[in-house]
N, C-alpha and C. Protein backbone atom coordinates (compact mmCIF):
# COMPACT_ATOMS: atom_id res chain seq x y z
N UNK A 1 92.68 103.49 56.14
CA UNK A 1 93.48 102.30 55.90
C UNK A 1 93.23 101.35 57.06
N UNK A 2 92.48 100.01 57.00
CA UNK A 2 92.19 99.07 57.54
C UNK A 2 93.92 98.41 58.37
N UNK A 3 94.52 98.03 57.43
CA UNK A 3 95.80 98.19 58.12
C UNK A 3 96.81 98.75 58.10
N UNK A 4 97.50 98.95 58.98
CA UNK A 4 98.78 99.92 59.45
C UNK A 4 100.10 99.45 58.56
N UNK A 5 100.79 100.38 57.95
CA UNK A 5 101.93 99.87 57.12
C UNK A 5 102.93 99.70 58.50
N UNK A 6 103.70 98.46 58.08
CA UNK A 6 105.31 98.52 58.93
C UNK A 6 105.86 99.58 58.86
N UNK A 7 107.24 100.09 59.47
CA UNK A 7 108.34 100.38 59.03
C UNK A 7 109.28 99.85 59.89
N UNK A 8 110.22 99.53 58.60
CA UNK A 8 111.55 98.71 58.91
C UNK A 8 112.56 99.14 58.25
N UNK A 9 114.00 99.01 58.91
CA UNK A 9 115.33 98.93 58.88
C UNK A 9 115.37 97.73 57.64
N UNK A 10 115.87 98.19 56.55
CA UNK A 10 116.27 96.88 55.53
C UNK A 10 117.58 96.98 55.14
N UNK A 11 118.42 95.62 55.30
CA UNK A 11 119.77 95.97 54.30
C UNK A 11 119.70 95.93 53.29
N UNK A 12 120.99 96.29 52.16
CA UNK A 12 120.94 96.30 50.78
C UNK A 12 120.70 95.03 50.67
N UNK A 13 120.30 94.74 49.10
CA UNK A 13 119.82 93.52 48.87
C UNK A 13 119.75 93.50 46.95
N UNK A 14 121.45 92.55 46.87
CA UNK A 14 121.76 91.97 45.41
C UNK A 14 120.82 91.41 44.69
N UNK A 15 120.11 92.01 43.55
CA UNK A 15 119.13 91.91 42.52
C UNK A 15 119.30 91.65 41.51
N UNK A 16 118.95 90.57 40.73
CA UNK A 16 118.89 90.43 38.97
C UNK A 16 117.68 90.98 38.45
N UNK A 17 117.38 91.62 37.04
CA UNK A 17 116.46 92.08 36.58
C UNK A 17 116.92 92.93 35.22
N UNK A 18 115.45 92.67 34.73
CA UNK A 18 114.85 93.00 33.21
C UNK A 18 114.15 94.16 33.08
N UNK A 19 114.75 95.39 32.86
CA UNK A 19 114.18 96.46 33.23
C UNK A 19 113.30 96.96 31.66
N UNK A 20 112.70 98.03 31.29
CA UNK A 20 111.93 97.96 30.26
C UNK A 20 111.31 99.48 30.58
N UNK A 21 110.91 100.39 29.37
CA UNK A 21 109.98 101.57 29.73
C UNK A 21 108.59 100.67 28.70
N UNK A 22 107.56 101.06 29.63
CA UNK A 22 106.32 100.92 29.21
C UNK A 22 105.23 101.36 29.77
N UNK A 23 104.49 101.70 29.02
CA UNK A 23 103.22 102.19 29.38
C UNK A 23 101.85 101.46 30.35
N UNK A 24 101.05 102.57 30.98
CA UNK A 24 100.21 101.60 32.06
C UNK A 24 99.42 100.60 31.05
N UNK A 25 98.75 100.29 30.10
CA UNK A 25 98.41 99.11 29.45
C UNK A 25 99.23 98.08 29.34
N UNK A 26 100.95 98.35 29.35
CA UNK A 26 101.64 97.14 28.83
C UNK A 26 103.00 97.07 30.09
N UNK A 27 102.35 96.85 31.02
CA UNK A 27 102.70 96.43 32.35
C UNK A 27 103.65 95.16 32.68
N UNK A 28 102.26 94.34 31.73
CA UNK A 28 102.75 92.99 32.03
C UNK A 28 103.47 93.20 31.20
N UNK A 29 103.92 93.12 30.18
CA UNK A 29 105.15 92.94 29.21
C UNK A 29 106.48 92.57 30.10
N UNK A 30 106.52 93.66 31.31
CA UNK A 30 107.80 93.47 31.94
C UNK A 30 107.57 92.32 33.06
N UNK A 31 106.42 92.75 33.75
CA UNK A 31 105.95 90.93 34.57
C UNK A 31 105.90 89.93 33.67
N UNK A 32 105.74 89.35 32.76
CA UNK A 32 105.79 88.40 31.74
C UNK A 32 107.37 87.81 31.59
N UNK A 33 107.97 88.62 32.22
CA UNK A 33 109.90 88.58 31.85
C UNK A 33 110.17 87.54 32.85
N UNK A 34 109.30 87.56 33.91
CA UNK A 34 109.63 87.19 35.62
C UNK A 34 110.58 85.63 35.14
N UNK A 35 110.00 84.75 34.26
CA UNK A 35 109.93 83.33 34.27
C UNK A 35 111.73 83.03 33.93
N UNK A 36 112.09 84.52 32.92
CA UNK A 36 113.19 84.33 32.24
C UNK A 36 114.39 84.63 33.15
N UNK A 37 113.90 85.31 34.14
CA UNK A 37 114.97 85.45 35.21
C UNK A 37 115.03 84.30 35.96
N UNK A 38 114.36 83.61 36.47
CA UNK A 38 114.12 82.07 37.15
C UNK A 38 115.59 81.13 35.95
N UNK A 39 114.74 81.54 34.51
CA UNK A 39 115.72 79.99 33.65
C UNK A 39 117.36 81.15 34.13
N UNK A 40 117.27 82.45 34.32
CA UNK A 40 118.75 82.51 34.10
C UNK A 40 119.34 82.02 35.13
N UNK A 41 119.01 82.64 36.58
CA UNK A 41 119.60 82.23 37.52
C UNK A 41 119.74 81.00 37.35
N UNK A 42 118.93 79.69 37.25
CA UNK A 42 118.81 78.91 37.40
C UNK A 42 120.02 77.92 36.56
N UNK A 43 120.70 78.40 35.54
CA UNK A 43 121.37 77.94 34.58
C UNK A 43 123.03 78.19 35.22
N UNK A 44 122.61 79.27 36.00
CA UNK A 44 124.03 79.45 36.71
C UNK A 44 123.89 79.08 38.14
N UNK A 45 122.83 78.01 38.71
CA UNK A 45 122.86 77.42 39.70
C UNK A 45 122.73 78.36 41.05
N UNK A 46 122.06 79.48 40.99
CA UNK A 46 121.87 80.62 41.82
C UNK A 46 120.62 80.57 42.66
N UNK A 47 120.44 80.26 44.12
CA UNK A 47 118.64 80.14 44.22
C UNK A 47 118.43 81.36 44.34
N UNK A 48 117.49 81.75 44.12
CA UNK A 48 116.66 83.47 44.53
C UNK A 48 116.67 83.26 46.19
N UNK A 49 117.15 84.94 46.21
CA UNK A 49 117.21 85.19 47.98
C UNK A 49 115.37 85.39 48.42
N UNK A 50 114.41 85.54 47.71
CA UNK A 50 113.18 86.22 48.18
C UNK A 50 112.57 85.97 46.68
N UNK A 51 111.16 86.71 46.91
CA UNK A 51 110.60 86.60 45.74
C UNK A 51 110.56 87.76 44.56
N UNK A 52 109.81 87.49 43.95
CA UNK A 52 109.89 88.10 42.61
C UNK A 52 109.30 89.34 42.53
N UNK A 53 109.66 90.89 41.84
CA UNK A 53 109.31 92.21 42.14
C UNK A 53 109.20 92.89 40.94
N UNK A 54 108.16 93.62 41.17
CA UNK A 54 108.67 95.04 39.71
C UNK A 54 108.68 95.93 40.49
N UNK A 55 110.06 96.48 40.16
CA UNK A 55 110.74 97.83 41.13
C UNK A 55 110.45 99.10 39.91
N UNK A 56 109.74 100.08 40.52
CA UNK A 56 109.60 101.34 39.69
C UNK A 56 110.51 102.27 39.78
N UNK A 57 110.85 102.24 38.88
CA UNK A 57 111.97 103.31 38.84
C UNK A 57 111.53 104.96 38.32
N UNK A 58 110.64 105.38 37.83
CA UNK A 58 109.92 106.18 36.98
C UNK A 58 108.38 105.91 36.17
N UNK A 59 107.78 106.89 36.86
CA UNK A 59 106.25 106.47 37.47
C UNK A 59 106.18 107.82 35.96
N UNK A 60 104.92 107.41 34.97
CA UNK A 60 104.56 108.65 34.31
C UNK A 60 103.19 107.85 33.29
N UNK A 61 101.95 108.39 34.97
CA UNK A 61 100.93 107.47 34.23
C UNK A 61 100.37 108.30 33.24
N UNK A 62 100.71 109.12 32.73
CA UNK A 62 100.28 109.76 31.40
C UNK A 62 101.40 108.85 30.23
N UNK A 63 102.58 108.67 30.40
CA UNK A 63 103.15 108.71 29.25
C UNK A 63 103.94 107.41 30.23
N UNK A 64 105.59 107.18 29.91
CA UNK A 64 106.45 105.82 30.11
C UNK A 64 106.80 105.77 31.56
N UNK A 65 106.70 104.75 32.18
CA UNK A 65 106.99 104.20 32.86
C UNK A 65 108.28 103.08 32.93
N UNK A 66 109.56 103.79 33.99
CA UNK A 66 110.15 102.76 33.61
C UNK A 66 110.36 101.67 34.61
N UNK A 67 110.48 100.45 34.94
CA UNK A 67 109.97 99.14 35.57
C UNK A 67 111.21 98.22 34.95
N UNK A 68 111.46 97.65 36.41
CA UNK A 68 112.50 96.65 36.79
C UNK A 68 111.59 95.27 36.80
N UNK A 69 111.43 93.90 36.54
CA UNK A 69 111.27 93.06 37.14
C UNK A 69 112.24 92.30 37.68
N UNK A 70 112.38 91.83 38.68
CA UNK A 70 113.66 91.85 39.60
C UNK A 70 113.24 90.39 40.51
N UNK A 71 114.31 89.71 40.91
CA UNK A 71 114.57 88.49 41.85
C UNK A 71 115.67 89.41 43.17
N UNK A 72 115.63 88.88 44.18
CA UNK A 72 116.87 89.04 44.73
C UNK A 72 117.15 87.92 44.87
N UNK A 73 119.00 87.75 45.30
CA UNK A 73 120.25 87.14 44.87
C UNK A 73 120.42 87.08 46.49
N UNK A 74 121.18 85.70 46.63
CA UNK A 74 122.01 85.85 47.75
C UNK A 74 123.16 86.71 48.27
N UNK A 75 123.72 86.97 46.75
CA UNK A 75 125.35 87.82 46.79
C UNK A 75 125.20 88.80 45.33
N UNK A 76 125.88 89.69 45.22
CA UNK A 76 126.05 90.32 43.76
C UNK A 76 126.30 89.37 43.19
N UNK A 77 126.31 89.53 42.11
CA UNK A 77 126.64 88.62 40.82
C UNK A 77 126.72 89.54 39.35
N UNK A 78 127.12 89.37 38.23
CA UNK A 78 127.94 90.15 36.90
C UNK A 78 125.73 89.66 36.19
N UNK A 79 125.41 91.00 35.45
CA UNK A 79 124.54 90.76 34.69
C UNK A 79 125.03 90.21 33.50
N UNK A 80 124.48 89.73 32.52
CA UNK A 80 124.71 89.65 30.88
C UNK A 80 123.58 89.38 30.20
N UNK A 81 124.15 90.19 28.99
CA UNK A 81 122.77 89.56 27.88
C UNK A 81 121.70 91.28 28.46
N UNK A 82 120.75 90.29 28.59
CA UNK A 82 119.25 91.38 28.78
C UNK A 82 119.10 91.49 30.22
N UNK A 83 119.83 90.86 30.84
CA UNK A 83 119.58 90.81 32.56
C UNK A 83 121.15 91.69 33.12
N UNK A 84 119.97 92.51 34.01
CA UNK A 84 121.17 93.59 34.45
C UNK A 84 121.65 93.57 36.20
N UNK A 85 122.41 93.15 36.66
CA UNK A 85 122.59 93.15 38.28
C UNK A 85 122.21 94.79 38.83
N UNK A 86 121.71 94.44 40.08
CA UNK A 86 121.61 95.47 41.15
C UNK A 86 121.53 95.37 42.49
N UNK A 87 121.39 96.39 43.35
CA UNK A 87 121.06 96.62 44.37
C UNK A 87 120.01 97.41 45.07
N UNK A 88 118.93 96.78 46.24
CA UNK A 88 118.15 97.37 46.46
C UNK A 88 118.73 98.46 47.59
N UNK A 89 118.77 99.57 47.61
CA UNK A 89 119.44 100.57 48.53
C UNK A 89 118.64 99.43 50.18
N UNK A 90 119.96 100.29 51.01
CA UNK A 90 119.66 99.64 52.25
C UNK A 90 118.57 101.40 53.16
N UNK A 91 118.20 100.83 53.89
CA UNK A 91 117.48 102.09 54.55
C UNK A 91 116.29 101.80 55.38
N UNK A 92 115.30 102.84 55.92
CA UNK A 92 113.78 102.62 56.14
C UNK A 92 112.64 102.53 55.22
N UNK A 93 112.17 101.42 55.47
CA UNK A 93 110.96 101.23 54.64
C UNK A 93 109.85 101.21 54.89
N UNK A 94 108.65 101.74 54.56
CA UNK A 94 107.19 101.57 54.67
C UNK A 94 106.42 100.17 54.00
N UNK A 95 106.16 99.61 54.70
CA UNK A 95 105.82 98.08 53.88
C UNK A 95 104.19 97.93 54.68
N UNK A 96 103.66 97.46 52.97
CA UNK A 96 102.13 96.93 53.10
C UNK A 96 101.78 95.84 53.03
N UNK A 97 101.01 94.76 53.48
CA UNK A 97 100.96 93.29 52.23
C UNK A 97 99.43 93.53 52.08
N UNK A 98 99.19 93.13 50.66
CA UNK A 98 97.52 93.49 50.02
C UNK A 98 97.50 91.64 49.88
N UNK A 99 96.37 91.46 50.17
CA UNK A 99 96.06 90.23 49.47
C UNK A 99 94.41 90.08 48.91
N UNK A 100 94.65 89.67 47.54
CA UNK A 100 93.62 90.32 47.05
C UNK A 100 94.01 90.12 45.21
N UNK A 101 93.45 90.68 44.58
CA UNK A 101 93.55 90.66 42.80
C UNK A 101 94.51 91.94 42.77
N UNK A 102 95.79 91.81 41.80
CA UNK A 102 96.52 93.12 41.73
C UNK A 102 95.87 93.99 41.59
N UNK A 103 94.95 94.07 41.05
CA UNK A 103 93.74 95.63 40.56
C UNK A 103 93.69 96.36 41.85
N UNK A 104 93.85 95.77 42.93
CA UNK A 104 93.48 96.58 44.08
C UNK A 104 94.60 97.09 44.99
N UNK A 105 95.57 96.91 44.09
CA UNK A 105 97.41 97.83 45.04
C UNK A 105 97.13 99.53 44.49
N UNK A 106 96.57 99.60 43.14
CA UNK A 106 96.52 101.14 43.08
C UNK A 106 95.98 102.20 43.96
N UNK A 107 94.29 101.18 44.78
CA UNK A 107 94.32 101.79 45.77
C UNK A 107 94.68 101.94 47.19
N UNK A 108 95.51 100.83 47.37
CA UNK A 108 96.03 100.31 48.70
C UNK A 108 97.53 101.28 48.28
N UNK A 109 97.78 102.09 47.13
CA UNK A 109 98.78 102.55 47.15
C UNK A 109 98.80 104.23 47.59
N UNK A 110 97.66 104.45 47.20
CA UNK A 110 96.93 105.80 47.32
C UNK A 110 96.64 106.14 48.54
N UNK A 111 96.48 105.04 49.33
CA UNK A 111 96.04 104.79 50.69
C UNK A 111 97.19 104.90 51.57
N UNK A 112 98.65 104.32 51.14
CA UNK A 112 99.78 104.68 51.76
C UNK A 112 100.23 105.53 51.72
N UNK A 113 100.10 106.63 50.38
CA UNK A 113 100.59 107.55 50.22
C UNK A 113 99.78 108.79 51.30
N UNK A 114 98.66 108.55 51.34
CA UNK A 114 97.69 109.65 52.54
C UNK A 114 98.51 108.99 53.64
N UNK A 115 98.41 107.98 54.17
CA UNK A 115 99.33 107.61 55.51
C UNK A 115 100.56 108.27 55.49
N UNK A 116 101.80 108.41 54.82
CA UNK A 116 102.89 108.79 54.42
C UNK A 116 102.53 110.47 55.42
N UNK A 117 101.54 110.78 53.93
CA UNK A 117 101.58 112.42 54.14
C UNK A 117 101.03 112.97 55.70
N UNK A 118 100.13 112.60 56.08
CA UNK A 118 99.55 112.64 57.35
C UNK A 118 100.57 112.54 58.84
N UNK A 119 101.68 112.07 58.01
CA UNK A 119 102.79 111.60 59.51
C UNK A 119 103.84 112.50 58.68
N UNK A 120 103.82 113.23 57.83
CA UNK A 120 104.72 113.95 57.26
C UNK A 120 106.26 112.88 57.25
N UNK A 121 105.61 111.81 56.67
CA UNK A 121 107.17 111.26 55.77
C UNK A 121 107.00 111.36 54.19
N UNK A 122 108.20 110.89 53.89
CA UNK A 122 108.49 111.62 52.29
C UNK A 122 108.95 110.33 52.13
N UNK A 123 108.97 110.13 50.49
CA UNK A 123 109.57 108.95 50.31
C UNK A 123 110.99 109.32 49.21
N UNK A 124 111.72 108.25 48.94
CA UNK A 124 113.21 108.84 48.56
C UNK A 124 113.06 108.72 47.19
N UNK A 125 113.01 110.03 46.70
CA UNK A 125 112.35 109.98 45.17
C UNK A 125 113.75 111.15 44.74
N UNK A 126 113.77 111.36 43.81
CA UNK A 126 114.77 112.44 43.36
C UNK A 126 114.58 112.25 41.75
N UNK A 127 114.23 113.54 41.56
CA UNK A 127 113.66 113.58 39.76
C UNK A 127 112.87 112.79 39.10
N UNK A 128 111.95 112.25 39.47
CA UNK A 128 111.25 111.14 39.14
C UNK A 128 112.11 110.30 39.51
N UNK A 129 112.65 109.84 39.81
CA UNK A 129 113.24 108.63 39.98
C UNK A 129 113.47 107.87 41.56
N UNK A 130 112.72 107.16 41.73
CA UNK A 130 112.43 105.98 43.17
C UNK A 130 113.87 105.71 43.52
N UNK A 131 114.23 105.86 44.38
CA UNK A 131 115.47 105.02 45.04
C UNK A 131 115.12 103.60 45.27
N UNK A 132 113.29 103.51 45.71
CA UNK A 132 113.00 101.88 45.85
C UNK A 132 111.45 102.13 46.24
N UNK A 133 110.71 101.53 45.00
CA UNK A 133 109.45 101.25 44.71
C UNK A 133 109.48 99.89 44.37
N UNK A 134 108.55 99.23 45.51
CA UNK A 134 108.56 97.86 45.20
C UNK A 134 107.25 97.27 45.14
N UNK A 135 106.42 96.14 44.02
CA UNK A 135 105.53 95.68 44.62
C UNK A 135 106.32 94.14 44.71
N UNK A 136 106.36 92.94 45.62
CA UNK A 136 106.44 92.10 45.98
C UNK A 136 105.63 90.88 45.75
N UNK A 137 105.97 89.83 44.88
CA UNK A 137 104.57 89.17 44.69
C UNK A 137 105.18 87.69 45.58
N UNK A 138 104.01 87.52 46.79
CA UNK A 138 104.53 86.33 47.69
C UNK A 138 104.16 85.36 46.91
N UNK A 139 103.11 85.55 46.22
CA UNK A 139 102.32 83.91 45.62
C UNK A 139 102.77 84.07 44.56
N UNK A 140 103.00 82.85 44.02
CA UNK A 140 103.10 82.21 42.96
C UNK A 140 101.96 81.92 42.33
N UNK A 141 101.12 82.60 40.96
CA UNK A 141 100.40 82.23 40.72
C UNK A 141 100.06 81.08 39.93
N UNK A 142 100.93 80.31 39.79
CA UNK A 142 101.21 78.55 38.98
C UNK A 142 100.80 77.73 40.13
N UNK A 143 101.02 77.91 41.35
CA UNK A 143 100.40 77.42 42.84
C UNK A 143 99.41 77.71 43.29
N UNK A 144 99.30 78.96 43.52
CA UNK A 144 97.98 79.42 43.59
C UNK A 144 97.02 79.88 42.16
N UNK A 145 96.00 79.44 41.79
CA UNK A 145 95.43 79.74 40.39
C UNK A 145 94.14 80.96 40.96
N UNK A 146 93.87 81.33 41.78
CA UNK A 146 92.47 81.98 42.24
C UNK A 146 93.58 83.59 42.96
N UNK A 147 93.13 84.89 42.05
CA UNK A 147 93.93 85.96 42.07
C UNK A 147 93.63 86.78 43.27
N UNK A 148 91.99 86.35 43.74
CA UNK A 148 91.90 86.88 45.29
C UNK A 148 92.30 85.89 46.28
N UNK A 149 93.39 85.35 46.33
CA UNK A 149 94.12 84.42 47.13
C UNK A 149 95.65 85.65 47.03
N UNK A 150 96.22 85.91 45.95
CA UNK A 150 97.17 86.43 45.94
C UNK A 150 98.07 87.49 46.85
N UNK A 151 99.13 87.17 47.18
CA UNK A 151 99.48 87.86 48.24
C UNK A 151 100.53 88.76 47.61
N UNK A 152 100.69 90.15 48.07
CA UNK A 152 101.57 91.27 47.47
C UNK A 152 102.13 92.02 48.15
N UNK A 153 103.28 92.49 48.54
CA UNK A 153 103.78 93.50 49.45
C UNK A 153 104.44 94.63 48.96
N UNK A 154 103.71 95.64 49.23
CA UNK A 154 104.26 97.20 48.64
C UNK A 154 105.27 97.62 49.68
N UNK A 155 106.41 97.66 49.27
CA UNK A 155 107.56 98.24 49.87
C UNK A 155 108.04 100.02 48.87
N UNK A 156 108.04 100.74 50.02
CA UNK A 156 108.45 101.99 49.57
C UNK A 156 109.53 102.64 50.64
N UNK A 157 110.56 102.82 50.28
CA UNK A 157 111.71 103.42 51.13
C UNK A 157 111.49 104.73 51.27
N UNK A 158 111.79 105.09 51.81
CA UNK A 158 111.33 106.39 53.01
C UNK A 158 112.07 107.47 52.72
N UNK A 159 112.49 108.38 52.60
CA UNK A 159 113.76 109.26 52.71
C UNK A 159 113.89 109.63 54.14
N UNK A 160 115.28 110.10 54.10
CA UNK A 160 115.84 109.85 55.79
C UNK A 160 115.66 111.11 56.48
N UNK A 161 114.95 110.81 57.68
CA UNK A 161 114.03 111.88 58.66
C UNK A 161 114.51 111.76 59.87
N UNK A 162 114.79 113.08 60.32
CA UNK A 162 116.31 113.08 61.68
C UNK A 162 115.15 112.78 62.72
């Protein structure tokens, strides 16, 4: 790994999002949602605290995958409709930024995960299920149009190591 992941202290952090099970071909289906969280907040006069995420909640590249696309919020706020409120757990995190075409986080992810194991940290997983799998998309691709410009940050929370 060319570069060294962070780790950082993060607080919780109030989330809107469109969660969905789907398979690795139909990915975007749930990134495709991103725009509809923008008109909601936006209708209730809310700016986004950060940018825009698909949080994995349940990884099963044989079969469903289930996937958050997510904004964070300045404050909690009540979901409705198809948009569900949350919270990103507060804790330690392992954070990457790839910049580059998304095609290339699977292996910049594979790559964290050997880093992880090599320093013997674990990440906070329990039954399949992520406490906080994040990829982070900094760019806007309506601003930026060229996908090896794109900037991405893999955030993975840690489980807690005395």
């Amino acid at each position: 790994m060319t570069t060294k992941p962070n780790i950082e202290e993060r607080a919780a952090q109030p989330y809107v999002a469109i969660r969905r099970r789907v398979t690795m071909q139909t990915i975007g289906e749930v990134a495709d949602r991103i725009p509809e969280l923008f008109d909601w907040l936006g209708a209730r006069g809310i700016v986004p605290a950060g940018a825009p995420f698909l949080k994995y909640n349940v990884i099963d590249m044989d079969g469903e995958l289930e996937i958050e696309a997510g904004i964070p919020v300045p404050a909690p706020v009540e979901g409705d409709g198809g948009v569900l409120a949350g919270t990103l757990p507060a804790g330690q995190y392992a954070t990457l930024t790839h910049t580059g075409h998304p095609d290339g986080l699977l292996d910049l992810t594979t790559e964290l995960f050997d880093w992880a194991k090599a320093r013997q940290l674990t990440w906070d997983v329990t039954n399949d299920r992520w406490a906080c799998r994040l990829e982070v998309y900094e760019t806007d691709p309506t601003q930026e149009p060229d996908p090896a410009k794109w900037e991405t940050e893999l955030v993975f929370k840690l489980a807690h190591h005395p």
